[in-house]
PDB file of N, CA and C in Angstrom:
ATOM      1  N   UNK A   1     103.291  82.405  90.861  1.00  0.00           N
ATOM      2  CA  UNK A   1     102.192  82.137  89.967  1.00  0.00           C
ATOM      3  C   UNK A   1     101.811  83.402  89.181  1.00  0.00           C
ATOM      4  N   UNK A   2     101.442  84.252  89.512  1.00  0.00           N
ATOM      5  CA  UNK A   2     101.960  85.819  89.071  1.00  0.00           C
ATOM      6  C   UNK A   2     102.407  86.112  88.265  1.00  0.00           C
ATOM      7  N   UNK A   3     103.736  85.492  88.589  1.00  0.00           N
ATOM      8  CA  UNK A   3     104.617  86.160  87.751  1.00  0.00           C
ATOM      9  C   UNK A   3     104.477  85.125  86.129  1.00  0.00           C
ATOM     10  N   UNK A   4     104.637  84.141  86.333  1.00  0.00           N
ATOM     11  CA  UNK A   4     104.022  83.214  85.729  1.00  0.00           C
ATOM     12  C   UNK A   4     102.792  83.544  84.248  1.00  0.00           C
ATOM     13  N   UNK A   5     101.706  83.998  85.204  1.00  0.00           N
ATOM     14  CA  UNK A   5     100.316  84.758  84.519  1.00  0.00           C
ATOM     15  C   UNK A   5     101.125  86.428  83.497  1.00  0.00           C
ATOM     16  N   UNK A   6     101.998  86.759  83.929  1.00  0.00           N
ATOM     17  CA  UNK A   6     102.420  87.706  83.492  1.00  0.00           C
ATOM     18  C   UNK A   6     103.692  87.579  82.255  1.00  0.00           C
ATOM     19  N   UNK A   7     104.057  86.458  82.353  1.00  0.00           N
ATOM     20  CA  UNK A   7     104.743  85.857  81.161  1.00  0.00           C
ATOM     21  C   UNK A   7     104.286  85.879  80.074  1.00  0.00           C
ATOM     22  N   UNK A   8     102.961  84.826  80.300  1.00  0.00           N
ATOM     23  CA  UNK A   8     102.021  84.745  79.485  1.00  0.00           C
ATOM     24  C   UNK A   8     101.572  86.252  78.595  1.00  0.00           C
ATOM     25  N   UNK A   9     100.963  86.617  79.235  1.00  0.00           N
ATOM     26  CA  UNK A   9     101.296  88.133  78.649  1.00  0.00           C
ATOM     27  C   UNK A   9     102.187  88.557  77.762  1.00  0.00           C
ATOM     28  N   UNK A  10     102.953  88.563  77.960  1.00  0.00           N
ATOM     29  CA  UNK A  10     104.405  89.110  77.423  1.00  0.00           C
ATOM     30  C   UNK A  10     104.747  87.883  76.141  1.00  0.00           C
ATOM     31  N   UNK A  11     104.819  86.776  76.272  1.00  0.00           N
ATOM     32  CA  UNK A  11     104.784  86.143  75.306  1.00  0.00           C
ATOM     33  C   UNK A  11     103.491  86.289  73.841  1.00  0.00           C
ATOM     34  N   UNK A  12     102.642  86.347  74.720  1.00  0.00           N
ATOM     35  CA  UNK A  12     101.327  86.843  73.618  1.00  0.00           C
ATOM     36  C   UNK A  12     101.548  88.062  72.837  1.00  0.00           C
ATOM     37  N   UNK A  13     101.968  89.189  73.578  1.00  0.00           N
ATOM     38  CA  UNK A  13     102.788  90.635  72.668  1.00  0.00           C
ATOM     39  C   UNK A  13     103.540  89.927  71.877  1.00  0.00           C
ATOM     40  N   UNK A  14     104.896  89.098  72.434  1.00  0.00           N
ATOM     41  CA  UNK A  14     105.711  89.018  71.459  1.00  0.00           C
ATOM     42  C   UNK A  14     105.350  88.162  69.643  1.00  0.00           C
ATOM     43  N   UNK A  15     104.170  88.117  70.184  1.00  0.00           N
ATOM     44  CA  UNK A  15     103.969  87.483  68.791  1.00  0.00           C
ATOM     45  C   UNK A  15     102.942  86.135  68.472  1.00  0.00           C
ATOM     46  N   UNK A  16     102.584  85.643  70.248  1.00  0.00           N
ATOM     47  CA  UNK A  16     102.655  84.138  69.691  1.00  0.00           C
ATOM     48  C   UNK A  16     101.158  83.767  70.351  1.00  0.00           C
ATOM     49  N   UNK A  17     100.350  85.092  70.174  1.00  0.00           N
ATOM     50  CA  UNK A  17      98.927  85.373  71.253  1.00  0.00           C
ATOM     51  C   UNK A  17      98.139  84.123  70.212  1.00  0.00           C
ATOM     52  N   UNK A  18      98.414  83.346  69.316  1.00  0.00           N
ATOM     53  CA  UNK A  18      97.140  83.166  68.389  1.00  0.00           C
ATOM     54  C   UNK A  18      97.758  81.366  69.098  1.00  0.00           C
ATOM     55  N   UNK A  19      98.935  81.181  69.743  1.00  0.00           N
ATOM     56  CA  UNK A  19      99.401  80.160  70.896  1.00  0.00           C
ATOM     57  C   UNK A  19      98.891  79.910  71.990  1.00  0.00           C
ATOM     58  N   UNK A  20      99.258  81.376  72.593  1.00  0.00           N
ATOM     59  CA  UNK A  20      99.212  81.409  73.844  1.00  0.00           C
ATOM     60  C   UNK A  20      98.529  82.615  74.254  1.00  0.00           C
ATOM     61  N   UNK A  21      97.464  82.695  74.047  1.00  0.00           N
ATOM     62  CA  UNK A  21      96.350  84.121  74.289  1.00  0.00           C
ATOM     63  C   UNK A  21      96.866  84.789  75.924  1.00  0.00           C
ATOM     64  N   UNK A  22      96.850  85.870  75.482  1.00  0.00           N
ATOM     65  CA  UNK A  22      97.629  86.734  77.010  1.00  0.00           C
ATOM     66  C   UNK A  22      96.424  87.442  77.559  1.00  0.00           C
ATOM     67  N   UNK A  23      95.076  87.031  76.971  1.00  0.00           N
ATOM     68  CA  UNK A  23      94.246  87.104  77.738  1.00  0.00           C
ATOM     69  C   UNK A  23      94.261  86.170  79.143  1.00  0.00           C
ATOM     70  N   UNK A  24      94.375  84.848  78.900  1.00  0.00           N
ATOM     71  CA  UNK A  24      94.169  84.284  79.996  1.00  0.00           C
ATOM     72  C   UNK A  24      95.392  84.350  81.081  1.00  0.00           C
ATOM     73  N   UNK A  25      96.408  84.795  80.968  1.00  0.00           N
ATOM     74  CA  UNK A  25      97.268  85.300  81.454  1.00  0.00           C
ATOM     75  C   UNK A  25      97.076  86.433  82.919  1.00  0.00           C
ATOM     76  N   UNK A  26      96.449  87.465  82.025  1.00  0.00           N
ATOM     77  CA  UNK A  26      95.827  88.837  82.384  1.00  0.00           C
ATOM     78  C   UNK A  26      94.926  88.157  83.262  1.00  0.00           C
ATOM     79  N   UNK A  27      94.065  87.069  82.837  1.00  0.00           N
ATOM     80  CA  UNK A  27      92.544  86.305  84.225  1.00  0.00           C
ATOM     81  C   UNK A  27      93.170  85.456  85.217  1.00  0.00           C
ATOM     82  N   UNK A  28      94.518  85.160  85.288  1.00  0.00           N
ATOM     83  CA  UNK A  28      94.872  84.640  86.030  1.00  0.00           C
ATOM     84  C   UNK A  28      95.528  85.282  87.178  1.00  0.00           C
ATOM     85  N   UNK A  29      96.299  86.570  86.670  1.00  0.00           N
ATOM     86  CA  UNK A  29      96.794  87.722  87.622  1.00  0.00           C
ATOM     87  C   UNK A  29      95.954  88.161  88.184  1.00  0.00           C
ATOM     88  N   UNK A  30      95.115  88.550  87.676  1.00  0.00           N
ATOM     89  CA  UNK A  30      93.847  89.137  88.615  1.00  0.00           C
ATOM     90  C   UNK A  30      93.593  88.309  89.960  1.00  0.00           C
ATOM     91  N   UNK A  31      93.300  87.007  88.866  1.00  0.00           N
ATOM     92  CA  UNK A  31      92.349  86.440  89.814  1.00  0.00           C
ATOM     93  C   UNK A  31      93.213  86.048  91.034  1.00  0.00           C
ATOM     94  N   UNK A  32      94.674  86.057  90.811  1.00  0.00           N
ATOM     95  CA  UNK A  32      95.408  85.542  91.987  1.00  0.00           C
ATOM     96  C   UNK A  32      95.756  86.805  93.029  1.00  0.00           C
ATOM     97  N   UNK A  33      95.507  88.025  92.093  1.00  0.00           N
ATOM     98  CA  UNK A  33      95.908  89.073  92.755  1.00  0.00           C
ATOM     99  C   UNK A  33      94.492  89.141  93.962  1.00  0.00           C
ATOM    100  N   UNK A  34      93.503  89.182  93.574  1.00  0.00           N
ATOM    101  CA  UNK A  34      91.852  89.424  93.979  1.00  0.00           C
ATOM    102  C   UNK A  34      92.158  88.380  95.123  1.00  0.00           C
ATOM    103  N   UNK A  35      92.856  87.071  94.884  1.00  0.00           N
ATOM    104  CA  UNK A  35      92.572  85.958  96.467  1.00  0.00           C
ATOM    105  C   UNK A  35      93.317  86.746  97.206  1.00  0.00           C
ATOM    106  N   UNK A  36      94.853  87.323  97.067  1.00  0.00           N
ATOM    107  CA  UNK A  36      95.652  87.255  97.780  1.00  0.00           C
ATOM    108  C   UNK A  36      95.004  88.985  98.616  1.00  0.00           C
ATOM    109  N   UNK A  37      94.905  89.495  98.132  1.00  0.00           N
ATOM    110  CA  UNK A  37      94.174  91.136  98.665  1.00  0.00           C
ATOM    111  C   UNK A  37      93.047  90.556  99.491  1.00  0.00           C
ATOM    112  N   UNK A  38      92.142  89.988  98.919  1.00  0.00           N
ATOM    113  CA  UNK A  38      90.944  88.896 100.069  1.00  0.00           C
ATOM    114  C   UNK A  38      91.579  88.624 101.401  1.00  0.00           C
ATOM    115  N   UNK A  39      92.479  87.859 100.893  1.00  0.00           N
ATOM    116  CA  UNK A  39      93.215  86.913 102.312  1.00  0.00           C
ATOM    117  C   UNK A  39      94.076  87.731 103.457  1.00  0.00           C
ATOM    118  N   UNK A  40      94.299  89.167 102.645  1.00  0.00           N
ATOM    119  CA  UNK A  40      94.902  90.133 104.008  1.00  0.00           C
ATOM    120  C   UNK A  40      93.987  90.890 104.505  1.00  0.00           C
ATOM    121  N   UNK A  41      92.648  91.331 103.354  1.00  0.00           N
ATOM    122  CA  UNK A  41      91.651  91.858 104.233  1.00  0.00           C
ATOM    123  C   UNK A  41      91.020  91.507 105.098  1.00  0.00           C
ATOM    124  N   UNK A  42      90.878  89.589 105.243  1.00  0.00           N
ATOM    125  CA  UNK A  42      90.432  88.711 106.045  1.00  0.00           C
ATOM    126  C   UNK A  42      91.278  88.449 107.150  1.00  0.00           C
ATOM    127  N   UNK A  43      92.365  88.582 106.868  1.00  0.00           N
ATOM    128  CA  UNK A  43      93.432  88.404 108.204  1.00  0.00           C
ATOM    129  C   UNK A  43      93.736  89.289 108.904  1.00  0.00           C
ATOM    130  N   UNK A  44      93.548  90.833 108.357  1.00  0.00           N
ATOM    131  CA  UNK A  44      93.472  91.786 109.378  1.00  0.00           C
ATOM    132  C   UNK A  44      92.199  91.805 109.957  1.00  0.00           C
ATOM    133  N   UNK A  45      90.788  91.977 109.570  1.00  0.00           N
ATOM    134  CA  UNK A  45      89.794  91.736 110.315  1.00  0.00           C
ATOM    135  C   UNK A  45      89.859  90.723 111.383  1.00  0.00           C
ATOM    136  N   UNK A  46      90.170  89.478 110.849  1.00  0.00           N
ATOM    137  CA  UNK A  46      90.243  88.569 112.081  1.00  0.00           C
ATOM    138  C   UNK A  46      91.236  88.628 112.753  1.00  0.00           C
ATOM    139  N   UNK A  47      92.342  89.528 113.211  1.00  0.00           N
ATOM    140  CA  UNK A  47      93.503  89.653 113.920  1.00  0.00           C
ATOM    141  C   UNK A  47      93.116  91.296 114.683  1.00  0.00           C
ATOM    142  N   UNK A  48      92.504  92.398 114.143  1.00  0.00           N
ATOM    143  CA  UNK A  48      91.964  93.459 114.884  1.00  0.00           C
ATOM    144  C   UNK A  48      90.538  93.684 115.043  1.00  0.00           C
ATOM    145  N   UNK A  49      89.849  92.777 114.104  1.00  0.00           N
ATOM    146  CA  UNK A  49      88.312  92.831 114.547  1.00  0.00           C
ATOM    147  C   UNK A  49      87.887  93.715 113.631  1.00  0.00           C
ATOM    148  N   UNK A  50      88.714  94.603 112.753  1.00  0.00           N
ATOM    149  CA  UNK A  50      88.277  95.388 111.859  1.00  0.00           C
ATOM    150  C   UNK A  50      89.369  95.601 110.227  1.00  0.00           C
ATOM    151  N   UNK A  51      88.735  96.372 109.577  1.00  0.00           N
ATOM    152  CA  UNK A  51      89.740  96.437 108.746  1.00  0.00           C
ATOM    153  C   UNK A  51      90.177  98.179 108.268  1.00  0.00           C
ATOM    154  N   UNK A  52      90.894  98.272 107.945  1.00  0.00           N
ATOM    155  CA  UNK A  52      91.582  99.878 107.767  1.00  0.00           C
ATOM    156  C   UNK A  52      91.994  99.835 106.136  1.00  0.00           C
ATOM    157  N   UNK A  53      90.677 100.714 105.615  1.00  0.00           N
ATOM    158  CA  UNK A  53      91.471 100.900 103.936  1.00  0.00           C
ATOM    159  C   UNK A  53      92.568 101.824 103.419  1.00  0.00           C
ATOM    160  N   UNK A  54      92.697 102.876 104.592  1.00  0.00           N
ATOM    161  CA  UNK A  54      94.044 103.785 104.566  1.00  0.00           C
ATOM    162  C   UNK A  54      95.410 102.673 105.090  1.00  0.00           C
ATOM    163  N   UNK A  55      95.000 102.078 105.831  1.00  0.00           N
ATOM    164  CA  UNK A  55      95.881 101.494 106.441  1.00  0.00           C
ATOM    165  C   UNK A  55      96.704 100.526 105.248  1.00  0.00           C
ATOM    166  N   UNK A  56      95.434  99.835 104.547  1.00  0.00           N
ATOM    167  CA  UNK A  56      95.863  98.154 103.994  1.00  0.00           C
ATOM    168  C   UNK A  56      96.882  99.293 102.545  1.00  0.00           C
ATOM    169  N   UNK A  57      96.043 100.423 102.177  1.00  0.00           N
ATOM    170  CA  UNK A  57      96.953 101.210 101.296  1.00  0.00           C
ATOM    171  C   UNK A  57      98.490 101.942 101.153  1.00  0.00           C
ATOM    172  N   UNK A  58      98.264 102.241 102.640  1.00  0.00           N
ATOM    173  CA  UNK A  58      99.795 102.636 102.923  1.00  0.00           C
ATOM    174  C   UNK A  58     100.961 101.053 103.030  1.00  0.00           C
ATOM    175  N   UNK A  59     100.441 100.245 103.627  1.00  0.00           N
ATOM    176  CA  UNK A  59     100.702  99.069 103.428  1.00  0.00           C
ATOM    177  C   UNK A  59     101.480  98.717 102.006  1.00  0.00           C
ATOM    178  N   UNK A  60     101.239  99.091 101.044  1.00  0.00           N
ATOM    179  CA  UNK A  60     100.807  99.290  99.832  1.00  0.00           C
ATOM    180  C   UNK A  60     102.404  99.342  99.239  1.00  0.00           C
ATOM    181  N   UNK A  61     101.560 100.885  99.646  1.00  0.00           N
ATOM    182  CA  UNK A  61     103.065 102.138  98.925  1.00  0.00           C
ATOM    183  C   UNK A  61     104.098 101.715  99.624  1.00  0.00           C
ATOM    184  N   UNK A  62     104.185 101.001 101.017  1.00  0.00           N
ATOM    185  CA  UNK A  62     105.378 101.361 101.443  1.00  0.00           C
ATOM    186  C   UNK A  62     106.062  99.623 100.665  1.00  0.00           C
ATOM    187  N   UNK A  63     105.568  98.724 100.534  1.00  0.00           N
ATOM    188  CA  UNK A  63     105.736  97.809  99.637  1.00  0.00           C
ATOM    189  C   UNK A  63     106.086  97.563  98.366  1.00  0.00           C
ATOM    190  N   UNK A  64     105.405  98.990  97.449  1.00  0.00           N
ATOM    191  CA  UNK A  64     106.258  99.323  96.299  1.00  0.00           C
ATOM    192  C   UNK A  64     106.802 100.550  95.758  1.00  0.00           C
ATOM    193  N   UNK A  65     107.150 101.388  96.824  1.00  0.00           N
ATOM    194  CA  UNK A  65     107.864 102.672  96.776  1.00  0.00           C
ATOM    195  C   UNK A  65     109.511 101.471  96.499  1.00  0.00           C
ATOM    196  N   UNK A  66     109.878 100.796  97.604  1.00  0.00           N
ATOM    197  CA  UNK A  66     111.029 100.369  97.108  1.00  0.00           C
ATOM    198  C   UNK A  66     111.379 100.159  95.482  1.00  0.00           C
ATOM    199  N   UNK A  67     110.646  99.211  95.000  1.00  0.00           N
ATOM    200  CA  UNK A  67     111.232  98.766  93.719  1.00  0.00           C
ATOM    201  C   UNK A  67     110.676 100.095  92.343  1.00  0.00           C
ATOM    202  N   UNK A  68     109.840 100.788  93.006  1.00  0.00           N
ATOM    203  CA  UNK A  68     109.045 101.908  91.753  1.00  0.00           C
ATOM    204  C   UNK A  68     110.700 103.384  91.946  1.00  0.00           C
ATOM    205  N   UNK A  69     111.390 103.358  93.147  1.00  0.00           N
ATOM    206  CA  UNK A  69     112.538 104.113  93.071  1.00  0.00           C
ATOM    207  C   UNK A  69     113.758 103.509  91.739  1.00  0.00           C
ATOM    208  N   UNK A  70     113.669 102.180  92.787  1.00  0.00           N
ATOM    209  CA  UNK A  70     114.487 101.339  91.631  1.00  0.00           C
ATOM    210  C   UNK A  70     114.294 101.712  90.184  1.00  0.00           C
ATOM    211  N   UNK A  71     112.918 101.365  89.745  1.00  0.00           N
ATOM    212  CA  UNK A  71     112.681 100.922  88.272  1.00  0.00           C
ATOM    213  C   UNK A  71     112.634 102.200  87.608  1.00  0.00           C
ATOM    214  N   UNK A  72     112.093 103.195  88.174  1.00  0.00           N
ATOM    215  CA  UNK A  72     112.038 104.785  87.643  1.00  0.00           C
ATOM    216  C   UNK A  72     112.472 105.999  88.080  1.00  0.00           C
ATOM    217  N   UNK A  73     112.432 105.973  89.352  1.00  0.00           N
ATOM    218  CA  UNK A  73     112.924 107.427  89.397  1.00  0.00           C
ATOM    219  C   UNK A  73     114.537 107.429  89.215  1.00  0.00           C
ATOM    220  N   UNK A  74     115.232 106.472  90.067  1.00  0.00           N
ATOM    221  CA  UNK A  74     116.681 106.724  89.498  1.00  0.00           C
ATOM    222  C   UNK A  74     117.331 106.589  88.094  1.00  0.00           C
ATOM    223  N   UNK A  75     116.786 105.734  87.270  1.00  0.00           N
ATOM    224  CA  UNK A  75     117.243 105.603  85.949  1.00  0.00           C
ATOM    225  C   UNK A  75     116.541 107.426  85.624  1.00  0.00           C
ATOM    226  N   UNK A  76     115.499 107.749  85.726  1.00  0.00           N
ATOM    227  CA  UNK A  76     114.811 109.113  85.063  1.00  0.00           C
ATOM    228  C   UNK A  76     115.984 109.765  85.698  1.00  0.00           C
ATOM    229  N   UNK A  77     116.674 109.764  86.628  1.00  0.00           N
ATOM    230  CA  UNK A  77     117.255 110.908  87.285  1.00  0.00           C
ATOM    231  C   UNK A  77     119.102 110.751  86.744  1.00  0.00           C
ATOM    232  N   UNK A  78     119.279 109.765  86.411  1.00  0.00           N
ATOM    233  CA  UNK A  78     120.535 109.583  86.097  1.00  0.00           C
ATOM    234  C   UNK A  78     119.996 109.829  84.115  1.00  0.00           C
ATOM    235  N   UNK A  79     119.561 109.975  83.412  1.00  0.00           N
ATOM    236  CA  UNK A  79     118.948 110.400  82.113  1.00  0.00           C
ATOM    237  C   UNK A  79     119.144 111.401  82.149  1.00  0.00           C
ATOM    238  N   UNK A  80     118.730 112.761  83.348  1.00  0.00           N
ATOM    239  CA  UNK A  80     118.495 113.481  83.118  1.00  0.00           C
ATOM    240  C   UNK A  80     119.549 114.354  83.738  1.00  0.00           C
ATOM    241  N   UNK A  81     121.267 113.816  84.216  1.00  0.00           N
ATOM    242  CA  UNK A  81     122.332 113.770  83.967  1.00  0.00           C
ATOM    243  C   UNK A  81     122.841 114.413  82.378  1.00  0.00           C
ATOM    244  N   UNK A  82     122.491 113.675  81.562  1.00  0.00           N
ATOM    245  CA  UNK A  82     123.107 113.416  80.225  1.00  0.00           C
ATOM    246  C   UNK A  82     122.344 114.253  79.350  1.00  0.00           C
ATOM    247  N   UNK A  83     120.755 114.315  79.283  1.00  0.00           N
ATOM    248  CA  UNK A  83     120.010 114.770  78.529  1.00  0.00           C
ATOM    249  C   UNK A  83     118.671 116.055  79.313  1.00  0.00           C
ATOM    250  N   UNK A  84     118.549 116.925  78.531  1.00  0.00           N
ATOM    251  CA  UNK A  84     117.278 117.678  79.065  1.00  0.00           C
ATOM    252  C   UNK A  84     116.262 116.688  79.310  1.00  0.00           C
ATOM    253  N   UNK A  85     114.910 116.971  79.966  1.00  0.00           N
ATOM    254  CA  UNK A  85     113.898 115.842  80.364  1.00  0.00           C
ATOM    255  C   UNK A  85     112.843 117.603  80.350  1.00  0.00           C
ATOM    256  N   UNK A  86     111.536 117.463  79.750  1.00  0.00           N
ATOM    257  CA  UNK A  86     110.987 118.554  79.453  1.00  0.00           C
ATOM    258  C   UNK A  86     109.714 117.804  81.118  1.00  0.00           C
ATOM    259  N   UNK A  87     110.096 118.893  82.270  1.00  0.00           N
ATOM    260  CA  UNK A  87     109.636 118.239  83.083  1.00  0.00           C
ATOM    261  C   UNK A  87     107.725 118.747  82.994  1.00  0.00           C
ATOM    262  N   UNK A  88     107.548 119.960  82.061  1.00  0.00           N
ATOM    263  CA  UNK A  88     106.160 120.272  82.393  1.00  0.00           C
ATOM    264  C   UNK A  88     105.017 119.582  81.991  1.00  0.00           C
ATOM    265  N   UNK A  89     105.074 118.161  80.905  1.00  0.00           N
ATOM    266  CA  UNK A  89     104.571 117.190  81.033  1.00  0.00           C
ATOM    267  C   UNK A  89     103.980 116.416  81.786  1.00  0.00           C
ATOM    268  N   UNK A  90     105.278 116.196  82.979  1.00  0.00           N
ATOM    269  CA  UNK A  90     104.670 115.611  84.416  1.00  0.00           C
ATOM    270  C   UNK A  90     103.600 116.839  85.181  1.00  0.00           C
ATOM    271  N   UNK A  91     103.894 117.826  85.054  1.00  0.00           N
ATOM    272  CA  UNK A  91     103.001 119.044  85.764  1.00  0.00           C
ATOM    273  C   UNK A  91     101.896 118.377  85.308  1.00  0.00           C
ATOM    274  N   UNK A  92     101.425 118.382  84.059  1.00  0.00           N
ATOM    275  CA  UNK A  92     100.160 118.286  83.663  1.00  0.00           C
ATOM    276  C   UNK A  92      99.480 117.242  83.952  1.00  0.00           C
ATOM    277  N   UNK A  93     100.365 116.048  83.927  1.00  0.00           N
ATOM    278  CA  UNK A  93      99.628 114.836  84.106  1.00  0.00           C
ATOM    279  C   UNK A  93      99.246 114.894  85.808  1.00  0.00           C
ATOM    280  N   UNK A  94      99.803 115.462  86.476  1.00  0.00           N
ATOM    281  CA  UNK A  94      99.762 116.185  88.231  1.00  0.00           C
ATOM    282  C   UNK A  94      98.877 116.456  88.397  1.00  0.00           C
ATOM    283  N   UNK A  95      97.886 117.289  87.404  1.00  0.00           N
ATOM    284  CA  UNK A  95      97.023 118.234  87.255  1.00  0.00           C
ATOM    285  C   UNK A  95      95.762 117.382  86.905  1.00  0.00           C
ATOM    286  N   UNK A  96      95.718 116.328  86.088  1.00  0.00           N
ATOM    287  CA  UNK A  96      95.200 115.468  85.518  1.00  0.00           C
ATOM    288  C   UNK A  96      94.936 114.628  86.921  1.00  0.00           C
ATOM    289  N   UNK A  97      95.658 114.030  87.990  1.00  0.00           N
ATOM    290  CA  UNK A  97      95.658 113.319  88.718  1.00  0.00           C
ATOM    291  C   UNK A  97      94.393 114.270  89.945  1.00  0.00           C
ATOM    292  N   UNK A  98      94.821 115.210  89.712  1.00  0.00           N
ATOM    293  CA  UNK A  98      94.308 115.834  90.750  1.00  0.00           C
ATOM    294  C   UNK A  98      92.642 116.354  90.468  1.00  0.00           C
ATOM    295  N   UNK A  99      92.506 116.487  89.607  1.00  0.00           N
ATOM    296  CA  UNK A  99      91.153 116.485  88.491  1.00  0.00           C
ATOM    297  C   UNK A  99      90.104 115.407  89.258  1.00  0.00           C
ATOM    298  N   UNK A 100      90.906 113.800  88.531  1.00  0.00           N
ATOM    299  CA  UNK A 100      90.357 112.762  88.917  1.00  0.00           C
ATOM    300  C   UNK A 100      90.380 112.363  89.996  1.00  0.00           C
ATOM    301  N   UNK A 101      91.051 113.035  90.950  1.00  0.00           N
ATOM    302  CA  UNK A 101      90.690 112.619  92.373  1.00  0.00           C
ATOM    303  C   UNK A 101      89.841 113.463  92.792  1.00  0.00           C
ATOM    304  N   UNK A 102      89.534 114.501  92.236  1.00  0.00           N
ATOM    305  CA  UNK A 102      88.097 115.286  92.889  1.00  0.00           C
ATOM    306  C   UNK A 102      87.086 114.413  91.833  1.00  0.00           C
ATOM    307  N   UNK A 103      87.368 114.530  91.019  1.00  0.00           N
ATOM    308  CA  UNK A 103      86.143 113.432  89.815  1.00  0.00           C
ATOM    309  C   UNK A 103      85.699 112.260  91.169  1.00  0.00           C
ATOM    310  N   UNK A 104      86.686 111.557  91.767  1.00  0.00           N
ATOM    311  CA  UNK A 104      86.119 110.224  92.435  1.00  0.00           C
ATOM    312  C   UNK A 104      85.106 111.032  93.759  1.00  0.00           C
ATOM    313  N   UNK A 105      85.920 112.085  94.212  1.00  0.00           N
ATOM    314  CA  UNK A 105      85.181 112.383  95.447  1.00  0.00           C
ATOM    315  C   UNK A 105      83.493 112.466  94.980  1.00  0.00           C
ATOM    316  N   UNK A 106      83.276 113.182  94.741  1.00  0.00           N
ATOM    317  CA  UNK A 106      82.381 113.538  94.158  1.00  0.00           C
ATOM    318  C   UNK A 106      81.571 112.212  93.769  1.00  0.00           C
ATOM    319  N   UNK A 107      81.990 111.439  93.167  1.00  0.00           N
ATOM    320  CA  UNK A 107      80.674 110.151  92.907  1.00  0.00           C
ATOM    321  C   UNK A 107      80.411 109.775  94.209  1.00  0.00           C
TER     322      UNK A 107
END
């Protein structure tokens, strides 16, 4: 269904949003994403009595470290085979990340 809501999307870029608005697309991912995150926070509480937000997160990563190797780092790494890749870009945006994670502490 997801994936589905995310079509939608993609069809609306391609041209045909004044059809098929990729807004509602975008309210449907959510909203299916929002039950399905509900329904594991509810099933670990009711299976340990509590819930773990480090936990449900690592959960997470280790769920899409697989396909985020797939989709980027090896194509970036086989690119950068063939062509220079100006890596101090990523430094910065590093730097940027690290900014906003003291930015969150802090609120």
């Amino acid at each position: 269904m997801r994936a589905f809501a995310v079509m939608l999307v993609v069809v609306a870029h391609a041209g045909l949003g004044l059809i098929i608005p990729g807004g509602s697309g975008v309210t449907i991912f959510f909203t299916i994403s929002g039950f399905i995150i509900t329904y594991l926070m509810l099933r670990e509480r009711d299976k340990t009595g509590g819930f773990s937000l480090g936990g449900f997160y690592f959960r997470r990563a280790v769920k899409i470290a697989p396909p985020l190797i797939l989709a980027v780092v090896i194509p970036t790494l086989i690119y950068a085979i063939f062509e220079d890749i100006n890596w101090g870009g990523l430094h910065r945006a590093g730097l940027l990340l690290l900014q906003l994670d003291e930015s969150i502490r802090l609120v």
